[in-house]
C-alpha atoms as a PDB file:
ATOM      1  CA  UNK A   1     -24.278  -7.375  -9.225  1.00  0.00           C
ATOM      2  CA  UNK A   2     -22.016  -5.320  -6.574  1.00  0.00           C
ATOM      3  CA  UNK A   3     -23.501  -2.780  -4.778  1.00  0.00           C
ATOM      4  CA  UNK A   4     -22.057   0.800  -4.640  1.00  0.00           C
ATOM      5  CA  UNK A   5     -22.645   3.072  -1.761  1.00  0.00           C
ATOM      6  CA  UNK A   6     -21.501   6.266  -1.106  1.00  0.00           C
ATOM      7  CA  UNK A   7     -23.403   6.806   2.712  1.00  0.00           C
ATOM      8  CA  UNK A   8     -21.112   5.937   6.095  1.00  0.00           C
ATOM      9  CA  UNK A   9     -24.522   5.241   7.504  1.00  0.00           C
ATOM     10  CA  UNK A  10     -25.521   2.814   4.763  1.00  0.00           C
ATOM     11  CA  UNK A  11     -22.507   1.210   4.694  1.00  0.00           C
ATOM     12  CA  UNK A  12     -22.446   0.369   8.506  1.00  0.00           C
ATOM     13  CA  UNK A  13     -25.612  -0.229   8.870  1.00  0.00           C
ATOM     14  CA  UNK A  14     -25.226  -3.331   6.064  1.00  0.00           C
ATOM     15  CA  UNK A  15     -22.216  -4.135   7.867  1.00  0.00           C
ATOM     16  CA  UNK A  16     -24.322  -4.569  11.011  1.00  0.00           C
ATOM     17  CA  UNK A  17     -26.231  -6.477   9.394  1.00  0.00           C
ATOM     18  CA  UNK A  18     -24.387  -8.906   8.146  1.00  0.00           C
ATOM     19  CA  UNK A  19     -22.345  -9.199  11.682  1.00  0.00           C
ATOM     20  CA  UNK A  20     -25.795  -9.961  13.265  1.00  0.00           C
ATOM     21  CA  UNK A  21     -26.086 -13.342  10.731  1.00  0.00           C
ATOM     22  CA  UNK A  22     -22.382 -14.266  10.779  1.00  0.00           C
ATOM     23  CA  UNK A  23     -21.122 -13.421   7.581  1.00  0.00           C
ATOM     24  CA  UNK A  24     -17.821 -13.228   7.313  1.00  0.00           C
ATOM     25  CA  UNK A  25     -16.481 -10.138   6.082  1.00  0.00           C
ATOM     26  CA  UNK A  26     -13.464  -9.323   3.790  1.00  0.00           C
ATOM     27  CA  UNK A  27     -12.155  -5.787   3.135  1.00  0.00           C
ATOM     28  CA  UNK A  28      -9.933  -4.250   0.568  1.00  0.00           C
ATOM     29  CA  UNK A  29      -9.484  -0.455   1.074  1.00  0.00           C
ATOM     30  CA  UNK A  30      -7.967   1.422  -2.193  1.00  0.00           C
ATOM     31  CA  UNK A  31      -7.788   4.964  -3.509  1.00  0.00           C
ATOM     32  CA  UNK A  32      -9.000   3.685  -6.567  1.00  0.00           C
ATOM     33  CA  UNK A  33      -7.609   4.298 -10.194  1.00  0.00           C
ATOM     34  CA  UNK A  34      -7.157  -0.421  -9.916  1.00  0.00           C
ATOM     35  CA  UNK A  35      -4.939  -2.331 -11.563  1.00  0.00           C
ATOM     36  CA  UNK A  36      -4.051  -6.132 -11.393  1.00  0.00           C
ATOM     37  CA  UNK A  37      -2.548  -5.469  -8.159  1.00  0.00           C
ATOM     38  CA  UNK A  38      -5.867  -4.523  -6.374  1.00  0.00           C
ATOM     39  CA  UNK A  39      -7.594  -7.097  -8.400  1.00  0.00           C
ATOM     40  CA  UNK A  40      -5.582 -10.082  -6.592  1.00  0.00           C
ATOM     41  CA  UNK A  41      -5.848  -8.172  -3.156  1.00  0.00           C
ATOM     42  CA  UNK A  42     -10.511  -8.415  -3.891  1.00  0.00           C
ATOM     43  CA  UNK A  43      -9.424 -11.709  -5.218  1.00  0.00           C
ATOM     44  CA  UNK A  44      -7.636 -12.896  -2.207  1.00  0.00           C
ATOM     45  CA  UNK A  45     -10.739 -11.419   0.343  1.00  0.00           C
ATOM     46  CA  UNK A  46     -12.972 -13.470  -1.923  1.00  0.00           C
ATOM     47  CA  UNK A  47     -11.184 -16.772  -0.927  1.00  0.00           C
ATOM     48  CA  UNK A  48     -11.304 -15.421   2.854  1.00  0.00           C
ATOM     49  CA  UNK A  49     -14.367 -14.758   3.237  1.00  0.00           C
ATOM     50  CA  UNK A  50     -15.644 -17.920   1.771  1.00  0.00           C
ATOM     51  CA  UNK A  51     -18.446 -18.299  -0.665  1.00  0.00           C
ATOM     52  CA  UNK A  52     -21.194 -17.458   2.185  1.00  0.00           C
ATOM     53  CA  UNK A  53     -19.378 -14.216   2.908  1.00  0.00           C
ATOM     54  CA  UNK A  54     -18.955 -10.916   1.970  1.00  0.00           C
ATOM     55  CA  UNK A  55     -16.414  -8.506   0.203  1.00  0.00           C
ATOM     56  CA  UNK A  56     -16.262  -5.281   0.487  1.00  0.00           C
ATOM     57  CA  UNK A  57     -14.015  -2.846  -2.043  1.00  0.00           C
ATOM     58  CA  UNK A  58     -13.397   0.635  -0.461  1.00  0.00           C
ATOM     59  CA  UNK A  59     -12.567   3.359  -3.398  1.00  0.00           C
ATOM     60  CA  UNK A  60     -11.358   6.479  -1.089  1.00  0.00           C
ATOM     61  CA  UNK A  61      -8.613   9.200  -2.078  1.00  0.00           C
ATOM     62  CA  UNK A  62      -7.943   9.894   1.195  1.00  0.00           C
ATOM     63  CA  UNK A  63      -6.443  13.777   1.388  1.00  0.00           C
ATOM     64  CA  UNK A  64      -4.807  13.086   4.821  1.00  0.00           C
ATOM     65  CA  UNK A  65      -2.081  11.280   3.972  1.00  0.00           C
ATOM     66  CA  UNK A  66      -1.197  13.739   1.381  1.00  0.00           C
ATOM     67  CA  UNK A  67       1.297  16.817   1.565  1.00  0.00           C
ATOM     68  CA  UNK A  68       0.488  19.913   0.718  1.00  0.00           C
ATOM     69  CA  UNK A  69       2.949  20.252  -2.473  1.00  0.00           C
ATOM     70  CA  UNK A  70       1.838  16.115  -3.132  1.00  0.00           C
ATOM     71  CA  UNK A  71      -0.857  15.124  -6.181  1.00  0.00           C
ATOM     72  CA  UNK A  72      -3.722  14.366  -4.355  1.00  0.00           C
ATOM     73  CA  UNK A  73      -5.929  16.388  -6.802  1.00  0.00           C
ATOM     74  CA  UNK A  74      -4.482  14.902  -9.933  1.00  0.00           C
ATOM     75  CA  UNK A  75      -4.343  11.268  -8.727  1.00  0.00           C
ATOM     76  CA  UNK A  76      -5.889   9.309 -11.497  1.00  0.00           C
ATOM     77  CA  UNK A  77      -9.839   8.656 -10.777  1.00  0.00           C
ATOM     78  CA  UNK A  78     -11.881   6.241 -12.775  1.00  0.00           C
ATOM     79  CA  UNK A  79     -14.629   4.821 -10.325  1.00  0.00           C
ATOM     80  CA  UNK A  80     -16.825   3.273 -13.342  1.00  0.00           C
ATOM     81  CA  UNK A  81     -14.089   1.013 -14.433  1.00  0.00           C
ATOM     82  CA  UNK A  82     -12.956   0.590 -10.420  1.00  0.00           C
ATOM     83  CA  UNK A  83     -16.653  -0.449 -10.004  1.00  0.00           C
ATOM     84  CA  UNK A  84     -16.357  -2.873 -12.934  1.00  0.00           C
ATOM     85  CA  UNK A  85     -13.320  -4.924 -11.612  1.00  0.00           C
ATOM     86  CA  UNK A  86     -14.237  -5.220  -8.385  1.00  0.00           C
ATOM     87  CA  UNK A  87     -17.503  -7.074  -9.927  1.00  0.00           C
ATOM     88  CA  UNK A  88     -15.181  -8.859 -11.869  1.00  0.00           C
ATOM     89  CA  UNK A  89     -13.125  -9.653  -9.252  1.00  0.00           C
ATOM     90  CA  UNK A  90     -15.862 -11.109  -6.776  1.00  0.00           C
ATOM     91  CA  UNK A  91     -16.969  -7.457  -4.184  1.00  0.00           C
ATOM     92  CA  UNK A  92     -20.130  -8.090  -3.155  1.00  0.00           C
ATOM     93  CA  UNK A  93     -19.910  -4.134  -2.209  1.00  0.00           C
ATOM     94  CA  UNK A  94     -18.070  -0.481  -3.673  1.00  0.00           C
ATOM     95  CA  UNK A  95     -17.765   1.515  -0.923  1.00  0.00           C
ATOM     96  CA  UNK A  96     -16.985   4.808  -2.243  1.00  0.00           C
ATOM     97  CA  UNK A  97     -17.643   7.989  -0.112  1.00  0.00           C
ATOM     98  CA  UNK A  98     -16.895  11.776  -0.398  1.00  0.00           C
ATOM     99  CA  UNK A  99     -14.634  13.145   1.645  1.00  0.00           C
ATOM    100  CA  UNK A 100     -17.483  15.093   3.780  1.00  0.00           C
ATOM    101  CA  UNK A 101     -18.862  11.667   4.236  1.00  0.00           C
ATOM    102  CA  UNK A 102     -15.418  10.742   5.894  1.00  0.00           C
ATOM    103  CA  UNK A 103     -13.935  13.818   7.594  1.00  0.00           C
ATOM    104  CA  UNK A 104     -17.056  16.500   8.420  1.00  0.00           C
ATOM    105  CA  UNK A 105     -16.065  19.970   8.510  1.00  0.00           C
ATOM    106  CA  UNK A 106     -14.973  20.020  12.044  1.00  0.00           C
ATOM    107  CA  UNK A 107     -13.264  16.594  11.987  1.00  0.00           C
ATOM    108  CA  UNK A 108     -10.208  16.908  14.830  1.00  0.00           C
ATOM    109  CA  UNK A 109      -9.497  13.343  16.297  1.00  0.00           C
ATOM    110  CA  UNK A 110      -6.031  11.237  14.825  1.00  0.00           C
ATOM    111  CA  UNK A 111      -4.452   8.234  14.719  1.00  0.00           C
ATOM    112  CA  UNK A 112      -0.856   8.447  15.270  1.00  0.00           C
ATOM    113  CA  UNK A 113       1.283   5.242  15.086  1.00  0.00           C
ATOM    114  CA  UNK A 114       4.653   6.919  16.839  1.00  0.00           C
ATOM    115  CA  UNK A 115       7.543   3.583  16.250  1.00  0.00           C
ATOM    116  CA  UNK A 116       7.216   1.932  12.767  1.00  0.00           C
ATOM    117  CA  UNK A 117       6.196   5.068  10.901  1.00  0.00           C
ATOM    118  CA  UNK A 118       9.296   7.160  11.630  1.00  0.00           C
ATOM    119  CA  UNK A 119      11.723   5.930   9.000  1.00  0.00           C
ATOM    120  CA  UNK A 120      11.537   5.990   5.175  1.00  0.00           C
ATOM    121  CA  UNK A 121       8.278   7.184   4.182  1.00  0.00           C
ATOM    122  CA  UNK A 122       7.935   9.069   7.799  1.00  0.00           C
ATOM    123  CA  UNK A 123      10.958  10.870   7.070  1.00  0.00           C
ATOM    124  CA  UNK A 124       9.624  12.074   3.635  1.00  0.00           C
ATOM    125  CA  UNK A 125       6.050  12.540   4.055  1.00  0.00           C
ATOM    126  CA  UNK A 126       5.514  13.256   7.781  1.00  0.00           C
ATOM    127  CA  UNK A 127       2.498  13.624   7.770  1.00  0.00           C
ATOM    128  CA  UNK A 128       1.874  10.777   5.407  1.00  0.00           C
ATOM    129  CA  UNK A 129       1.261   8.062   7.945  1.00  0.00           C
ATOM    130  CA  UNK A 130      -1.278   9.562  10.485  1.00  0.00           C
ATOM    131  CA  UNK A 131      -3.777   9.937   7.194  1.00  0.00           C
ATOM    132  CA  UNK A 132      -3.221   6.320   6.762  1.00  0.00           C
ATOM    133  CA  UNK A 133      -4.042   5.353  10.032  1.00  0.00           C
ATOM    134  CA  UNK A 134      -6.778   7.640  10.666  1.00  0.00           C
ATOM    135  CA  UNK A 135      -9.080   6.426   7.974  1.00  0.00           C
ATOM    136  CA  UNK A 136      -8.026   2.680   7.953  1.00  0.00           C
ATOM    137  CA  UNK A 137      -9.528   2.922  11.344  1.00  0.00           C
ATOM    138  CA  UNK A 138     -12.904   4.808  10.106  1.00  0.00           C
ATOM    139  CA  UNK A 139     -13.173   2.563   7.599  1.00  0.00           C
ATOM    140  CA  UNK A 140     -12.467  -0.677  10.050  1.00  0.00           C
ATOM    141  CA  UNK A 141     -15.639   0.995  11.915  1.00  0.00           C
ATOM    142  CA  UNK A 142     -17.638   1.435   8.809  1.00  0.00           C
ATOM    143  CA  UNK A 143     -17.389  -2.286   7.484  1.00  0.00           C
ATOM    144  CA  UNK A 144     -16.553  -4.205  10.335  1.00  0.00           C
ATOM    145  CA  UNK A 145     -14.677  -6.669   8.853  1.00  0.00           C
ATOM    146  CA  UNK A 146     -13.194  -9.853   9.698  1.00  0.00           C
ATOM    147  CA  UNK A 147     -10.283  -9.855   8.123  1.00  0.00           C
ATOM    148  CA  UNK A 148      -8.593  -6.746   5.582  1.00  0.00           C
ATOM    149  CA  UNK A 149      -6.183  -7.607   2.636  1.00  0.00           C
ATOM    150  CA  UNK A 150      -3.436  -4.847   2.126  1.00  0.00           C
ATOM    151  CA  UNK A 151      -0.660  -5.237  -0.433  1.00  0.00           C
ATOM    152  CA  UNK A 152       2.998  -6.204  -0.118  1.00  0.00           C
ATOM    153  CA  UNK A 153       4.364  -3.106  -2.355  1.00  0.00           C
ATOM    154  CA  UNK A 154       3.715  -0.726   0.457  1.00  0.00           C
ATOM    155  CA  UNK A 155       5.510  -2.670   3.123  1.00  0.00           C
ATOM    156  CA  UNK A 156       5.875  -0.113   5.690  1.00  0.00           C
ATOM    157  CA  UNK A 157       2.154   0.937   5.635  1.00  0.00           C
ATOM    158  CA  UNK A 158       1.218  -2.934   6.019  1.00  0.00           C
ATOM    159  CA  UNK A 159       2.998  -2.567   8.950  1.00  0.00           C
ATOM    160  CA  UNK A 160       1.883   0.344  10.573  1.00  0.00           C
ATOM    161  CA  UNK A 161      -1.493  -0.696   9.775  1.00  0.00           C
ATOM    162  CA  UNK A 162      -0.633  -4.477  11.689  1.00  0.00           C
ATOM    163  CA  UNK A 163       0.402  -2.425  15.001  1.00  0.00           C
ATOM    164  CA  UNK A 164      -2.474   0.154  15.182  1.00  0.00           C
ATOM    165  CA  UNK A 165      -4.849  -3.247  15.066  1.00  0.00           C
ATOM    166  CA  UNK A 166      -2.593  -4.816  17.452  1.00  0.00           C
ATOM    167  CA  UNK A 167      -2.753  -1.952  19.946  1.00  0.00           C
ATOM    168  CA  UNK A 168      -6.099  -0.557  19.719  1.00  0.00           C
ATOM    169  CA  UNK A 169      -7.400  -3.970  19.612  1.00  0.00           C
ATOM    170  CA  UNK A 170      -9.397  -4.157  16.621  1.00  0.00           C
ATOM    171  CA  UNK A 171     -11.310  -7.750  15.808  1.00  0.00           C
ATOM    172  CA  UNK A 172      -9.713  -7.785  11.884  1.00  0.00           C
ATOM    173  CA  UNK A 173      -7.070  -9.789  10.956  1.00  0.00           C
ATOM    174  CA  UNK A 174      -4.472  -8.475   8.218  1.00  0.00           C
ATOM    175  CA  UNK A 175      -3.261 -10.157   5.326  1.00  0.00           C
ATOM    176  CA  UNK A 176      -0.733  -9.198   3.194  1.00  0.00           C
ATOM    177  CA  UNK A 177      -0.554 -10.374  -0.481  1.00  0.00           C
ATOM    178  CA  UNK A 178       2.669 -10.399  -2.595  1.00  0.00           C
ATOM    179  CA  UNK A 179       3.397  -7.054  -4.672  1.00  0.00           C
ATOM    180  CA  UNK A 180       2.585  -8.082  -8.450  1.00  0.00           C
ATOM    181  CA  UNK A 181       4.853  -6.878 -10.896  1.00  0.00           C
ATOM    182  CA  UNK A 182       4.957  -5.641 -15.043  1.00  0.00           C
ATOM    183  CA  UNK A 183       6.822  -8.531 -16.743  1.00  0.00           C
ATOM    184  CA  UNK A 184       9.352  -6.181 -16.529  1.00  0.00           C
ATOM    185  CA  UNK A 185       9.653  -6.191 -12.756  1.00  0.00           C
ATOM    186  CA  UNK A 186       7.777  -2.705 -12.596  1.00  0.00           C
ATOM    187  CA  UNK A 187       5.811  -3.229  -9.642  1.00  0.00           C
ATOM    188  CA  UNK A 188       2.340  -2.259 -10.146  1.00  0.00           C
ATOM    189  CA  UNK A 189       0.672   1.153  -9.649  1.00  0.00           C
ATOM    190  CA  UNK A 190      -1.680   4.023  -9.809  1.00  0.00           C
ATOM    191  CA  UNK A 191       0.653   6.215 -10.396  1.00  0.00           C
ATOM    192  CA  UNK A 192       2.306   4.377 -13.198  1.00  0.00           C
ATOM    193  CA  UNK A 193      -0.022   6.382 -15.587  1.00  0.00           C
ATOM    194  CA  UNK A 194       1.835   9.147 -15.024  1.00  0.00           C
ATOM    195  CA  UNK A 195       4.709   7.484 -16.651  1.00  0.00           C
ATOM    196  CA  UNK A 196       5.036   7.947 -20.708  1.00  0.00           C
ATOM    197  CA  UNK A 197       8.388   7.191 -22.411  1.00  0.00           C
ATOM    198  CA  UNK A 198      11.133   6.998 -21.678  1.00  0.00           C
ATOM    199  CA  UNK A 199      10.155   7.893 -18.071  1.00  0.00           C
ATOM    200  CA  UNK A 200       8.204   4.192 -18.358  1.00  0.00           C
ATOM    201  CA  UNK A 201      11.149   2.372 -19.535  1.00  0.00           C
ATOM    202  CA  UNK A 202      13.607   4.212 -16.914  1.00  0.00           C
ATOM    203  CA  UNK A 203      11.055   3.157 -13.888  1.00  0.00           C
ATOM    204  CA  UNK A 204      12.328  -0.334 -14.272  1.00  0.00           C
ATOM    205  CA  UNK A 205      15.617   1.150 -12.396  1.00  0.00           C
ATOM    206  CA  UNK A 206      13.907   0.043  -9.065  1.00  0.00           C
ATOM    207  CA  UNK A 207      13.485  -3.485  -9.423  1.00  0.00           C
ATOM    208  CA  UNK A 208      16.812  -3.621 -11.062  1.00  0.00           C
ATOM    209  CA  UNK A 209      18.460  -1.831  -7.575  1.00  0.00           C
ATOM    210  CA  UNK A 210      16.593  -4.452  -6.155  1.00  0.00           C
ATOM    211  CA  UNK A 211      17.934  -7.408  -8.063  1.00  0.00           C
ATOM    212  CA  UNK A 212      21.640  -6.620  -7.691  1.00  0.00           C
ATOM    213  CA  UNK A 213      20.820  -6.112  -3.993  1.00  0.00           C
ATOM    214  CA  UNK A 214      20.375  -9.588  -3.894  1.00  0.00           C
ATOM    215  CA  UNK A 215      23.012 -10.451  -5.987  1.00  0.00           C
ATOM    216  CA  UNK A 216      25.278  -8.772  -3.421  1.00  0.00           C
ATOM    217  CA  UNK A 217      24.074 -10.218  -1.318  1.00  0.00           C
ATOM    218  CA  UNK A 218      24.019 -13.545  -2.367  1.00  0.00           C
ATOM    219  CA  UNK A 219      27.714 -13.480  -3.601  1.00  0.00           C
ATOM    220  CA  UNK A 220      28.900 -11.700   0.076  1.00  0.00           C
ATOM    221  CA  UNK A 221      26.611 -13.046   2.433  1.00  0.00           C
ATOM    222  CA  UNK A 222      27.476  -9.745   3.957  1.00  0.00           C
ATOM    223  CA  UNK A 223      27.573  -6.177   2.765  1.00  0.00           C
ATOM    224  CA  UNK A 224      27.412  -3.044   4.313  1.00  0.00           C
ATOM    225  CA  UNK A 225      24.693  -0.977   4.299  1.00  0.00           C
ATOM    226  CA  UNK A 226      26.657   2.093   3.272  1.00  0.00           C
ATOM    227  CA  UNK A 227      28.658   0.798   0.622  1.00  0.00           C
ATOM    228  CA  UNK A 228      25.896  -1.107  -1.000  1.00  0.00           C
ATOM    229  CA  UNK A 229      23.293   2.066  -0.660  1.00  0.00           C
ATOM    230  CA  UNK A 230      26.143   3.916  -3.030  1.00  0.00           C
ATOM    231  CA  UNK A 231      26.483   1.374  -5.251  1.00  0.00           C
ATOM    232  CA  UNK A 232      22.479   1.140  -5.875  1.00  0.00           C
ATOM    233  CA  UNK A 233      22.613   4.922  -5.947  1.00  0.00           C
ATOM    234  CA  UNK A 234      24.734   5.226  -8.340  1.00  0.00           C
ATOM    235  CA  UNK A 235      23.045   2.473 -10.618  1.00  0.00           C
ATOM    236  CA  UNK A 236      19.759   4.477 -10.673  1.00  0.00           C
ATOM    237  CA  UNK A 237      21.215   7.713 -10.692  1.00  0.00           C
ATOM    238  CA  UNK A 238      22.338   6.527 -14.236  1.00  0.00           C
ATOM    239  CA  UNK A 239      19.231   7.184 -15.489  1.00  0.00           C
ATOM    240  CA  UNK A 240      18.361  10.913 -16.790  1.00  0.00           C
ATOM    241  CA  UNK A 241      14.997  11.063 -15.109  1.00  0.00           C
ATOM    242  CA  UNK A 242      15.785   9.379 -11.773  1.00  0.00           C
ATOM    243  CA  UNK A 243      16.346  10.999  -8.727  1.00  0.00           C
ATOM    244  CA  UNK A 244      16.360   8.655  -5.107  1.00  0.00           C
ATOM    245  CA  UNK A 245      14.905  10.154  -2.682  1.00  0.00           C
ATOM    246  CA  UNK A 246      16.011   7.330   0.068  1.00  0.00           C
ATOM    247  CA  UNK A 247      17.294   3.706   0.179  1.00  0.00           C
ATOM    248  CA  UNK A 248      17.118   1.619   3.232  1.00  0.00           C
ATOM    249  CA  UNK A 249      18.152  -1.714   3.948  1.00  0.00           C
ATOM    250  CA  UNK A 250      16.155  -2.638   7.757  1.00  0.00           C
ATOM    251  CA  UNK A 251      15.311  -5.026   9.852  1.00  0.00           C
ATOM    252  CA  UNK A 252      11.256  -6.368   8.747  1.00  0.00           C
ATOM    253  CA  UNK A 253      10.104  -6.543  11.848  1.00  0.00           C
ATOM    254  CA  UNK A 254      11.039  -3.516  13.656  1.00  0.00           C
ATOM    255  CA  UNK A 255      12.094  -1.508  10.612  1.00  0.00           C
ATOM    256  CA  UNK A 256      15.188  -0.266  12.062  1.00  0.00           C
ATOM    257  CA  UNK A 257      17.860   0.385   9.670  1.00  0.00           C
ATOM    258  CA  UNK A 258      20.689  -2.054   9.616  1.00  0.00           C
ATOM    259  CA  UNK A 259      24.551  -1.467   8.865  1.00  0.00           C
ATOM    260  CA  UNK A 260      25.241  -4.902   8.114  1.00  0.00           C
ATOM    261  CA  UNK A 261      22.943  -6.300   5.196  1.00  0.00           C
ATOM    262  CA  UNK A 262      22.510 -10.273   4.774  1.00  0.00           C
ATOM    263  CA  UNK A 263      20.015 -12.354   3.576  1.00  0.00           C
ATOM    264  CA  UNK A 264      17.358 -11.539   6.749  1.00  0.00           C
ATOM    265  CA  UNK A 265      17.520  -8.081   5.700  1.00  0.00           C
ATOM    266  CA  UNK A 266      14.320  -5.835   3.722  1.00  0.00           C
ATOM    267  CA  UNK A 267      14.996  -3.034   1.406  1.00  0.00           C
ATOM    268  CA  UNK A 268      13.375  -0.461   0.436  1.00  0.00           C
ATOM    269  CA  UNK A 269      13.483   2.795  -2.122  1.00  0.00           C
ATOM    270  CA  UNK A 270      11.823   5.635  -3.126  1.00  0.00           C
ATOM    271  CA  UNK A 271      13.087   7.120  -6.507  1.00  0.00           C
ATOM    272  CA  UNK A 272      11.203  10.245  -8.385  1.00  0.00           C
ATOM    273  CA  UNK A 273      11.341   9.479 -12.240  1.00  0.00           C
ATOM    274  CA  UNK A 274      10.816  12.523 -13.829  1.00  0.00           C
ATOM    275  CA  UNK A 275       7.761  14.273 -11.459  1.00  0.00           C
ATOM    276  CA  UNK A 276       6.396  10.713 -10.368  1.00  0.00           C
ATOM    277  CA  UNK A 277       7.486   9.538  -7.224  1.00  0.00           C
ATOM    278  CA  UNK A 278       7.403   5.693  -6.976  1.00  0.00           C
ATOM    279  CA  UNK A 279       8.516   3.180  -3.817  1.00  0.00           C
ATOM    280  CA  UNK A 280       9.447  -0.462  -3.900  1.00  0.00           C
ATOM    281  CA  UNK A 281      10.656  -2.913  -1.004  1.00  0.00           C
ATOM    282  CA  UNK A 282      11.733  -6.990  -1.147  1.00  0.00           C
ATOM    283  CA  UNK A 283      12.875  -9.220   0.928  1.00  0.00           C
ATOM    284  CA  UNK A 284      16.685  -9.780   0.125  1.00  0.00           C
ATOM    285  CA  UNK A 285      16.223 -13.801   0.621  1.00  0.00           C
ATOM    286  CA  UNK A 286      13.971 -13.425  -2.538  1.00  0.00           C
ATOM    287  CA  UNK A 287      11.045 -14.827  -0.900  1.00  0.00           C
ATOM    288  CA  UNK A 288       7.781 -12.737  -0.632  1.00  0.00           C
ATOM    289  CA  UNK A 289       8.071 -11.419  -4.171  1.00  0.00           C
END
């Protein structure tokens, strides 16, 4: 049966616990509100930490990394079914504190990762990625773990999250597990709830952008950014909900944009259907996803 705490205390002090017999730890944080997508992410800490390990499922809407006109208070909550898959899944632990528990009244220390989180979702939520970082490190100092899963979908986060460990040295290794998708190439989400029809059947737009990226791209070889950002544009702009808010085509290691886009190249896109806003990103080789 999974245990669910709510304490920081309790939680580290199991955590210690565990470091003082040499169990290896695995760690999937969340904001709760899972899908399949967070079920293969407990899934794949599971297989990491090995069947004499331990698995720990954090369920935290963190209100840091979101803007003041953004839906932090009406992002979907359902911690007795998030408590029930991660069982299902294989958490030996729920981790799911207030937001006292996390940031006390007179909280005033930051992380601030000042390279990779400039672009994309930097640009339109600036204060987006300093929430991120902020409590992924709490919560690497309330679980200790070995080794953190983090999903594909939200590329640019995986990445900020891989150079904040890098730099401040933390003892966790990051995985990241491929995005899973609706049948129809939807990539999975919280915020998909928010989506009834047609506003569900126009969200497929994204993964559509992305597939005639790579057709471009495989009938060119090479494409310019500018010409090709239009083009996609213009495709989901078709649709009478959708509204982009950026595309980028970059390179995945540095996430600089590129002009020139070839087969080495990652997109990404946010795109508001209707009031939702959702993001994708892919590899244009095809692989990864």
């Amino acid at each position: 049966m999974v245990i669910f705490i709510r304490s920081v205390k309790a939680m580290q002090r199991l955590a210690r616990g565990w470091r003082r017999v040499g169990a290896r730890v695995g760690f999937v944080p969340t904001m709760g509100y899972l899908h399949a997508g967070h079920v293969s992410l407990v899934r794949r800490a599971r297989r990491l930490a090995g069947p004499k390990g331990k698995v720990v499922a954090s369920i935290f809407v963190n209100p840091t990394q979101f803007g003041p006109t953004e839906d932090f208070a009406r992002y979907p909550r359902d911690l007795k079914m998030d408590r029930k898959l991660c069982a299902q899944a294989g958490a030996d632990v729920v981790f799911a504190p207030d937001a006292k528990e996390i940031y006390p009244k007179d909280f005033s220390t930051y992380v601030v990762e000042q390279e990779l989180s400039r672009p994309m979702e930097g640009q339109s939520r600036p204060t987006h990625f300093r929430g991120v970082a902020t409590v992924v490190a709490k919560l690497f100092n309330i679980v200790l773990p070995d080794v953190a899963v983090f999903g594909a979908k939200d590329f640019q986060q995986a990445a900020v999250v891989k150079r904040m460990v890098r730099d401040l040295n933390f003892p966790v290794k990051i995985v990241i597990a491929p995005t899973v998708r609706e049948r129809d190439g939807l990539a999975l989400s919280s915020r998909n709830k928010y989506l009834e029809e047609p506003l569900r059947r126009q969200a497929i737009v994204l993964s559509q952008a992305i597939a005639k990226a790579r057709a471009a791209v495989r009938r060119t070889n090479t494409v310019q950014a500018g010409a090709l950002r239009s083009e996609l544009r213009g495709l989901i702009e078709q649709q009478p909900a959708a509204r982009v808010d950026y595309i980028e085509f970059f390179n995945p290691d540095t996430l600089q944009p590129v002009k020139s886009v070839d087969r080495r190249t990652h997109m990404a896109l946010a795109v508001f259907i209707g009031s939702t806003r959702l993001i994708d990103n892919a590899a244009l080789n095809g692989k990864g996803d």
